[in-house]
PDB file of N, CA and C in Angstrom:
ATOM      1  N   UNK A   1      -3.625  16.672 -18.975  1.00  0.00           N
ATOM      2  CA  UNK A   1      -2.926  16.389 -20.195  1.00  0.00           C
ATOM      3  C   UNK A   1      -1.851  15.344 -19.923  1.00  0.00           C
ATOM      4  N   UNK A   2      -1.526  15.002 -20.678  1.00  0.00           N
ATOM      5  CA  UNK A   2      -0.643  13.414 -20.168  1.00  0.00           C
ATOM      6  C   UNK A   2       0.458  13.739 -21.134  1.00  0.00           C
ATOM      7  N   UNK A   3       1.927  13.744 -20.381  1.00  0.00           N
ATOM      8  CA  UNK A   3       2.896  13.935 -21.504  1.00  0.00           C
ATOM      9  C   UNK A   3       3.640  12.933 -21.447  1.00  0.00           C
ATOM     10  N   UNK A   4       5.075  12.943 -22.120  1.00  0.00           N
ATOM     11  CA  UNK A   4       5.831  11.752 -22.059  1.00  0.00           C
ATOM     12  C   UNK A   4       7.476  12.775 -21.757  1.00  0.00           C
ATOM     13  N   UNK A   5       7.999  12.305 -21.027  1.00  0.00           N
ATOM     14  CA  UNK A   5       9.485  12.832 -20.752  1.00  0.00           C
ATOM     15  C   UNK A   5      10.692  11.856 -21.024  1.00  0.00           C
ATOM     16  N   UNK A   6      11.455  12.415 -21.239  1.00  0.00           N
ATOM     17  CA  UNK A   6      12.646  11.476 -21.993  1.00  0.00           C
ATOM     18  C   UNK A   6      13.860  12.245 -20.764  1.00  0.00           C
ATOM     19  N   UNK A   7      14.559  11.626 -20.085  1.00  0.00           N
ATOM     20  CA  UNK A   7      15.488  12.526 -18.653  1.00  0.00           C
ATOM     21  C   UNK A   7      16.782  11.765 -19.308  1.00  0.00           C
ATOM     22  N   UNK A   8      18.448  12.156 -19.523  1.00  0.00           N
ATOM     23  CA  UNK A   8      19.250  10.889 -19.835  1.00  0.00           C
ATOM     24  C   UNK A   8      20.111  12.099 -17.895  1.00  0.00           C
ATOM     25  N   UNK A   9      20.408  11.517 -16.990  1.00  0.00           N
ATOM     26  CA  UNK A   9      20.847  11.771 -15.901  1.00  0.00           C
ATOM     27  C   UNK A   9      22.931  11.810 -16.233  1.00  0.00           C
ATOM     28  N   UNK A  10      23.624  12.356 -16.005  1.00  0.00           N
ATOM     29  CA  UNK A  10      25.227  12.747 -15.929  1.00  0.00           C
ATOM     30  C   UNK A  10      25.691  12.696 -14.940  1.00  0.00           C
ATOM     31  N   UNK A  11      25.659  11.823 -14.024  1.00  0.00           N
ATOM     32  CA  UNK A  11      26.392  12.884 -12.461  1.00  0.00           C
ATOM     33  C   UNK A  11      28.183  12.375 -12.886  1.00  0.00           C
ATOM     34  N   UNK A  12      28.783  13.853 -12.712  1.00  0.00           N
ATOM     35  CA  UNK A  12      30.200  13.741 -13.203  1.00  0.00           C
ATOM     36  C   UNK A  12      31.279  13.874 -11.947  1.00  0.00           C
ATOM     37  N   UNK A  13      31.201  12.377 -11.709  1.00  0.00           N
ATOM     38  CA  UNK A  13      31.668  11.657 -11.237  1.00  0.00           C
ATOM     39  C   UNK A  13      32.292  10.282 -11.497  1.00  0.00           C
ATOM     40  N   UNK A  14      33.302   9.656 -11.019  1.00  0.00           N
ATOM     41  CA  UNK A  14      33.673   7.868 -11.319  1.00  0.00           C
ATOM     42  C   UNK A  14      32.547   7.165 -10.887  1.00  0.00           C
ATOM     43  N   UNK A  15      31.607   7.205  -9.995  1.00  0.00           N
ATOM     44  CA  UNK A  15      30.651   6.756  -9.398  1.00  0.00           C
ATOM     45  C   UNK A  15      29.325   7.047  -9.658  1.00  0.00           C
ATOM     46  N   UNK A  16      29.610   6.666 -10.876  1.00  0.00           N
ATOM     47  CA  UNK A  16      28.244   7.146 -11.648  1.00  0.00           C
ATOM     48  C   UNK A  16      27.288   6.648 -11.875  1.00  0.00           C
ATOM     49  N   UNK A  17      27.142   5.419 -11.548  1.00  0.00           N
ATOM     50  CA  UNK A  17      25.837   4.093 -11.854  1.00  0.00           C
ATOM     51  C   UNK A  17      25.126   4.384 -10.621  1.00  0.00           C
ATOM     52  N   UNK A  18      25.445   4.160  -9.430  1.00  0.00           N
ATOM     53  CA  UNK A  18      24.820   4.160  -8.260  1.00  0.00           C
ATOM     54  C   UNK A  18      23.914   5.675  -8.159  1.00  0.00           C
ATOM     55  N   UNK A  19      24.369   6.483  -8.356  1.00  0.00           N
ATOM     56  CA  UNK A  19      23.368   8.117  -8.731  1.00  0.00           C
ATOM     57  C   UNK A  19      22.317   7.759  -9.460  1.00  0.00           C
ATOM     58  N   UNK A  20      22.697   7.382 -10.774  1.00  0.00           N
ATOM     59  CA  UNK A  20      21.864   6.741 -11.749  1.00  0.00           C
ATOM     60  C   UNK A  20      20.496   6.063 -11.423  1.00  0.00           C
ATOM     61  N   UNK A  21      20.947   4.981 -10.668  1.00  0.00           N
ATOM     62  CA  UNK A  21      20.137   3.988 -10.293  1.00  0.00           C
ATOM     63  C   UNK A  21      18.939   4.465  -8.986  1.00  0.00           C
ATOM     64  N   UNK A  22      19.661   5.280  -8.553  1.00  0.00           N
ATOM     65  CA  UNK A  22      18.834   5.707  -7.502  1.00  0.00           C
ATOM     66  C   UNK A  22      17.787   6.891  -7.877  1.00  0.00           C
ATOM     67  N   UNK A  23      18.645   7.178  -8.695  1.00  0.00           N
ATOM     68  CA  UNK A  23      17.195   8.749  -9.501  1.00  0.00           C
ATOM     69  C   UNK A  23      16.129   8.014 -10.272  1.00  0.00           C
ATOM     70  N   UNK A  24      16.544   6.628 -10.214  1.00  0.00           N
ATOM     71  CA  UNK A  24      15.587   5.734 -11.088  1.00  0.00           C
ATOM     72  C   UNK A  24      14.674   5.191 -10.297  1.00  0.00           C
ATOM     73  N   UNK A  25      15.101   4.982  -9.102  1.00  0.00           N
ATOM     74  CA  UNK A  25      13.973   4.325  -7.816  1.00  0.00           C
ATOM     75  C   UNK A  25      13.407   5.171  -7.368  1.00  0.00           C
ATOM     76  N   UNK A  26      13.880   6.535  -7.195  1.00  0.00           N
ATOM     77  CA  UNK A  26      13.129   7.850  -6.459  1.00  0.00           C
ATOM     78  C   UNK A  26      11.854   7.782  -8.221  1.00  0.00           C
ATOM     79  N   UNK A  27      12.382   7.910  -8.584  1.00  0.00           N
ATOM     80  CA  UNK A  27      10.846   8.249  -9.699  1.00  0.00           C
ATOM     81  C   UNK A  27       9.890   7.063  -9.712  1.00  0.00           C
ATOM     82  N   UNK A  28      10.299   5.822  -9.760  1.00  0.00           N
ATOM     83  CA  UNK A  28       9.395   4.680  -9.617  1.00  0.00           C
ATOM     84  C   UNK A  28       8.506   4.204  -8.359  1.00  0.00           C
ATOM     85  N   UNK A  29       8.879   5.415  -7.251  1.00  0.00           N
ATOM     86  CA  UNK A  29       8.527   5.646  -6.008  1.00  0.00           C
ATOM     87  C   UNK A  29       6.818   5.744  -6.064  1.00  0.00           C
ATOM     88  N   UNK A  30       6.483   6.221  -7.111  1.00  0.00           N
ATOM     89  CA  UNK A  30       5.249   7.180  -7.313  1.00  0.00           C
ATOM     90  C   UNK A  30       4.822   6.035  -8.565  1.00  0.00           C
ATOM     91  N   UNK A  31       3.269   5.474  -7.892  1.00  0.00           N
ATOM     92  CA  UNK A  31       2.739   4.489  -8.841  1.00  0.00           C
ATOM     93  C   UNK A  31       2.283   4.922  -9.339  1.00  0.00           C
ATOM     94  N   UNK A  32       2.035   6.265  -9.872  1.00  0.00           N
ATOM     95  CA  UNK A  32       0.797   6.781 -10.874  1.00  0.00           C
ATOM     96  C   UNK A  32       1.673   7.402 -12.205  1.00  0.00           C
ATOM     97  N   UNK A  33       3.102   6.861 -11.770  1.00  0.00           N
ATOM     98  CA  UNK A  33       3.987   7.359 -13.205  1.00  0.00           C
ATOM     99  C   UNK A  33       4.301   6.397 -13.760  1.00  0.00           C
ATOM    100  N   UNK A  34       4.468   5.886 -15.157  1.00  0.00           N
ATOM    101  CA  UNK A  34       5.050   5.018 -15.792  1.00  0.00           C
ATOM    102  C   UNK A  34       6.638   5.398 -15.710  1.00  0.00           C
ATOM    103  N   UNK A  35       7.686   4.448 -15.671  1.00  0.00           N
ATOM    104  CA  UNK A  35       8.894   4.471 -15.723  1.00  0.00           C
ATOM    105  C   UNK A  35       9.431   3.688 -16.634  1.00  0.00           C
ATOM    106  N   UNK A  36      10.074   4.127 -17.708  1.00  0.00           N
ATOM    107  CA  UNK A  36      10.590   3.057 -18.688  1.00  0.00           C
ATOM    108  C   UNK A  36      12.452   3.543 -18.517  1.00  0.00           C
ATOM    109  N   UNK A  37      12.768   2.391 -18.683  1.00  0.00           N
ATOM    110  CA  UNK A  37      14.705   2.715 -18.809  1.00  0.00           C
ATOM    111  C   UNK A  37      15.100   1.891 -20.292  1.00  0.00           C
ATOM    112  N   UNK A  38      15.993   2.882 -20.732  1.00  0.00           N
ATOM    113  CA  UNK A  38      17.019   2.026 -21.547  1.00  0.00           C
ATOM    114  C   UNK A  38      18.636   2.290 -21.026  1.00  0.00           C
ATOM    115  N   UNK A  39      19.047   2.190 -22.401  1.00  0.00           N
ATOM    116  CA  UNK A  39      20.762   2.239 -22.005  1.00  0.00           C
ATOM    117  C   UNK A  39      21.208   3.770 -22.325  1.00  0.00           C
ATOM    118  N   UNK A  40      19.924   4.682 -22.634  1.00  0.00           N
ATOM    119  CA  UNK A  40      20.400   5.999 -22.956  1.00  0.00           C
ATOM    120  C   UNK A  40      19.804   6.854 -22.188  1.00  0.00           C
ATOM    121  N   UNK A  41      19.006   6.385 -21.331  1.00  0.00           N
ATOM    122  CA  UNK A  41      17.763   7.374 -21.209  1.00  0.00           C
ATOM    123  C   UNK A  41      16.253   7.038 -20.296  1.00  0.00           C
ATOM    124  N   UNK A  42      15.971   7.318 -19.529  1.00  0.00           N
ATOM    125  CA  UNK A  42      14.517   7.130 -18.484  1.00  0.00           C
ATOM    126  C   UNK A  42      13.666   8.035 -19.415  1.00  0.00           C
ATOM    127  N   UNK A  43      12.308   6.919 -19.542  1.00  0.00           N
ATOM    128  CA  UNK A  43      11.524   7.436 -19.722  1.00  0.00           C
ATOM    129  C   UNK A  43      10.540   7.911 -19.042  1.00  0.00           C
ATOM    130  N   UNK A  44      10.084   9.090 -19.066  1.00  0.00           N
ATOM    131  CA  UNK A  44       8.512   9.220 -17.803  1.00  0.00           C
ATOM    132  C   UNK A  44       7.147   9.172 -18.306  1.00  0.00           C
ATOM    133  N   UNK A  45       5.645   8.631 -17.634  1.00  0.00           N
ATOM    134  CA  UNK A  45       4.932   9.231 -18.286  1.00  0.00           C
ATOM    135  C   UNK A  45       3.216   9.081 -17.385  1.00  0.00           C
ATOM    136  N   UNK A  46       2.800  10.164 -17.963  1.00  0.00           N
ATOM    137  CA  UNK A  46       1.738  10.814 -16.950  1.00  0.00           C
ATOM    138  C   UNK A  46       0.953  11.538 -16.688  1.00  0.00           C
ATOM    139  N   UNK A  47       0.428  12.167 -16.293  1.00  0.00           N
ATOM    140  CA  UNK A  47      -0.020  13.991 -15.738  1.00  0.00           C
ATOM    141  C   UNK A  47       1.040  14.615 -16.414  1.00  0.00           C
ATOM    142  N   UNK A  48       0.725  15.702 -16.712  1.00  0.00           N
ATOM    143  CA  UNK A  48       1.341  16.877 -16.726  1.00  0.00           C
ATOM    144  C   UNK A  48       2.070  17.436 -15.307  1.00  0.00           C
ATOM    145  N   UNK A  49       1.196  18.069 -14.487  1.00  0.00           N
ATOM    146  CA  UNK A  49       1.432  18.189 -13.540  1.00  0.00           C
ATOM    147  C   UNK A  49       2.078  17.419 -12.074  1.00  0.00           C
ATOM    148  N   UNK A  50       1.513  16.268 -12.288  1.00  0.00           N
ATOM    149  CA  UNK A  50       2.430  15.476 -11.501  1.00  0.00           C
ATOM    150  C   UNK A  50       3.332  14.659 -11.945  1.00  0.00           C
ATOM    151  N   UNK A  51       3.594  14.172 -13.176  1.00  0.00           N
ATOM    152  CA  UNK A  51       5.129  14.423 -13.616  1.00  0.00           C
ATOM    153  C   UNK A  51       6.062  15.484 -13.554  1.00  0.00           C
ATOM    154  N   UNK A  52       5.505  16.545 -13.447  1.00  0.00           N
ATOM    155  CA  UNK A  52       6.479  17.182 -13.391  1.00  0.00           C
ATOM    156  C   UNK A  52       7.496  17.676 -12.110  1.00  0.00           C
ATOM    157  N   UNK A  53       5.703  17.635 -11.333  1.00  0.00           N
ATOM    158  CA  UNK A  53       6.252  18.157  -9.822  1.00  0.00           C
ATOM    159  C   UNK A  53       7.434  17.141  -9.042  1.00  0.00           C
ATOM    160  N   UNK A  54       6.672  15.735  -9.810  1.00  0.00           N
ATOM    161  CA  UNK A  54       8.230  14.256  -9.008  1.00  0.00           C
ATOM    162  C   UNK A  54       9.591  14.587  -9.407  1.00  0.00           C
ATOM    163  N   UNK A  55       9.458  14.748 -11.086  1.00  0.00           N
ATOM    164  CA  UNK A  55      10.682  14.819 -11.727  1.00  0.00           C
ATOM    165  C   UNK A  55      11.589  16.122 -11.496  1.00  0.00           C
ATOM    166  N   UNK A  56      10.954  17.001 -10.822  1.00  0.00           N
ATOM    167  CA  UNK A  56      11.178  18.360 -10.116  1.00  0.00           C
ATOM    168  C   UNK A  56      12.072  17.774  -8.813  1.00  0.00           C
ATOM    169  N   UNK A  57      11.631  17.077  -7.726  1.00  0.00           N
ATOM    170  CA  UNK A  57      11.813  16.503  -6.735  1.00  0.00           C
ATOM    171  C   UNK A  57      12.664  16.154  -6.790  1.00  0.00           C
ATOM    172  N   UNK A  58      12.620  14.886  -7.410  1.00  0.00           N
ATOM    173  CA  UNK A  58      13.733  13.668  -8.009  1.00  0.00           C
ATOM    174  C   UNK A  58      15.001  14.105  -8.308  1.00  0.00           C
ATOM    175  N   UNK A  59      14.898  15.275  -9.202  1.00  0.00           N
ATOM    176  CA  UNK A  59      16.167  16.195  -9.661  1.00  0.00           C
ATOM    177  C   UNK A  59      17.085  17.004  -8.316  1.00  0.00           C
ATOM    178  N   UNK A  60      15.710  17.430  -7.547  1.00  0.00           N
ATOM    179  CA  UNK A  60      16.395  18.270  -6.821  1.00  0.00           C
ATOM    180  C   UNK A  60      17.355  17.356  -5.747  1.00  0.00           C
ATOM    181  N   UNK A  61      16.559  16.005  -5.380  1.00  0.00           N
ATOM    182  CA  UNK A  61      17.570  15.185  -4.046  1.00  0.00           C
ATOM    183  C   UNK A  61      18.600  14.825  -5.175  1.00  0.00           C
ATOM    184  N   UNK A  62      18.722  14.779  -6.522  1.00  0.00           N
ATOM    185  CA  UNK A  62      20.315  13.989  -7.294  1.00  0.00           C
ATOM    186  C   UNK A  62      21.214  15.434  -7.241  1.00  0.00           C
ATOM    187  N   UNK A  63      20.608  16.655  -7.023  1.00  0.00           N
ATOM    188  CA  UNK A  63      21.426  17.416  -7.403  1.00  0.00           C
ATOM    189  C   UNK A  63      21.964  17.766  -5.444  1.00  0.00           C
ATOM    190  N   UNK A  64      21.987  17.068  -4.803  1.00  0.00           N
ATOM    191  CA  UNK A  64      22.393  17.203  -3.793  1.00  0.00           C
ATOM    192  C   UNK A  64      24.096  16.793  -4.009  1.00  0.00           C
ATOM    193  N   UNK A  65      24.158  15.624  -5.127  1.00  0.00           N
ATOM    194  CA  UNK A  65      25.668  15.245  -5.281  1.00  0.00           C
ATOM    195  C   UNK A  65      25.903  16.151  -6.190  1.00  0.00           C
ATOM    196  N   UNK A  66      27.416  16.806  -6.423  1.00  0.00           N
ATOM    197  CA  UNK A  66      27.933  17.827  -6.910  1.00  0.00           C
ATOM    198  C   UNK A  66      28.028  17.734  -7.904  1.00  0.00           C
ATOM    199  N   UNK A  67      27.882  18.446  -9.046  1.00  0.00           N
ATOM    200  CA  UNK A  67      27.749  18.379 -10.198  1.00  0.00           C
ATOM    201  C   UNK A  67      27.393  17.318 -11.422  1.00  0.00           C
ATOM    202  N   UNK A  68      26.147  17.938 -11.149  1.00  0.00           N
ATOM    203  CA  UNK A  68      25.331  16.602 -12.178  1.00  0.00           C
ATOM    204  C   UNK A  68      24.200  17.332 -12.551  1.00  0.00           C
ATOM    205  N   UNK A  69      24.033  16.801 -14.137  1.00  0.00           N
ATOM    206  CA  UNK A  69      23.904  17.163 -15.309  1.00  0.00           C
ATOM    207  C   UNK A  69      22.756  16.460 -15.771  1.00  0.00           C
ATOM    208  N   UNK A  70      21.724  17.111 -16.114  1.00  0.00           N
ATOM    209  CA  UNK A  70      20.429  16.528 -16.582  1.00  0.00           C
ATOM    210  C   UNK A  70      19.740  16.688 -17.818  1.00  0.00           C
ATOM    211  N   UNK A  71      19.471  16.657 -18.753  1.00  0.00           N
ATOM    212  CA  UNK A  71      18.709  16.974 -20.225  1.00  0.00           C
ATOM    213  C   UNK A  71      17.338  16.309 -20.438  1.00  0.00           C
ATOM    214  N   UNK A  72      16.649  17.120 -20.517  1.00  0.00           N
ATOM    215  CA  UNK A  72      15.135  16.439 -20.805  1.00  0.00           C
ATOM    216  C   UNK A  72      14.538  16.843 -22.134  1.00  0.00           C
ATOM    217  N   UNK A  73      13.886  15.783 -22.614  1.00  0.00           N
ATOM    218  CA  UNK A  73      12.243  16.288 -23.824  1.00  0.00           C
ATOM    219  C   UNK A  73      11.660  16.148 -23.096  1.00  0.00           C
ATOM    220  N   UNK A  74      10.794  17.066 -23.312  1.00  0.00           N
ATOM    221  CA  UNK A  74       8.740  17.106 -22.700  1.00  0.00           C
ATOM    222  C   UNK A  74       8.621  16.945 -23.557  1.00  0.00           C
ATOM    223  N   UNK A  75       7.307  16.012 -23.909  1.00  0.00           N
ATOM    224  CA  UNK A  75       6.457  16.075 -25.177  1.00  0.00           C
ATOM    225  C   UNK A  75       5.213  15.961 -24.703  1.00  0.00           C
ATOM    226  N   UNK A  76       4.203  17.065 -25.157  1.00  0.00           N
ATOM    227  CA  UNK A  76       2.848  16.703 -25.192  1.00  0.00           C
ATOM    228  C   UNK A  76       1.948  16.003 -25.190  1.00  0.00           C
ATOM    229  N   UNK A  77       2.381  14.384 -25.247  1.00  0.00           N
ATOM    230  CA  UNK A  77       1.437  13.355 -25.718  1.00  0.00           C
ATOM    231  C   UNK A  77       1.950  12.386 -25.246  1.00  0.00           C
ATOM    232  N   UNK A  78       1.317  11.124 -24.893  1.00  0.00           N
ATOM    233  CA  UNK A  78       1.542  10.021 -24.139  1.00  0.00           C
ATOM    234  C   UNK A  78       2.026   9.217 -25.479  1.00  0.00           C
ATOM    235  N   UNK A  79       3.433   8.809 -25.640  1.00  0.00           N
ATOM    236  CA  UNK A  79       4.112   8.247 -26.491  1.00  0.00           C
ATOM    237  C   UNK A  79       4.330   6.875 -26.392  1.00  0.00           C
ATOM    238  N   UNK A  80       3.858   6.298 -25.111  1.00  0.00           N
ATOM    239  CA  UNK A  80       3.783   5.172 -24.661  1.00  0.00           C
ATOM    240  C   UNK A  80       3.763   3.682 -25.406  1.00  0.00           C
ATOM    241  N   UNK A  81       3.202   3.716 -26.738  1.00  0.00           N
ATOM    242  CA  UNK A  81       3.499   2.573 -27.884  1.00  0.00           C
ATOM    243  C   UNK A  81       4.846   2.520 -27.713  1.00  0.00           C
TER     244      UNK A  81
END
């Protein structure tokens, strides 16, 4: 099943772009995911299953820096237009 994920990343901190940017290269790591960015928000899109398992990953090495804050949509369907 192919869904589409919407991630907007928080790390609450002054040093907040560089977290950012890097949770953005750890997901683009993996060529079989689409990666879209805006100014609000990463988009994902893919498998079911292996979107989820990266964005699982991905989360877990950002949450190595202390307190940071993540919000996601799953959606069912490749939203990709």
């Amino acid at each position: 099943m192919l869904i589409s994920v919407e991630i907007s990343y928080y790390p609450l901190n002054e040093e907040y772009k560089k977290p950012i940017l890097a949770f953005i290269e750890d997901l683009k790591k993996n060529k079989n995911l689409v990666v879209r960015t805006n100014t609000m928000a990463t988009q994902v899109f893919g498998e079911f299953d292996e979107v989820m398992d990266i964005v699982k990953s991905c989360i877990n090495r950002a949450f190595l820096l202390p307190h940071s804050v993540f919000v996601m949509k799953v959606i069912n369907a490749d939203l990709r237009d």
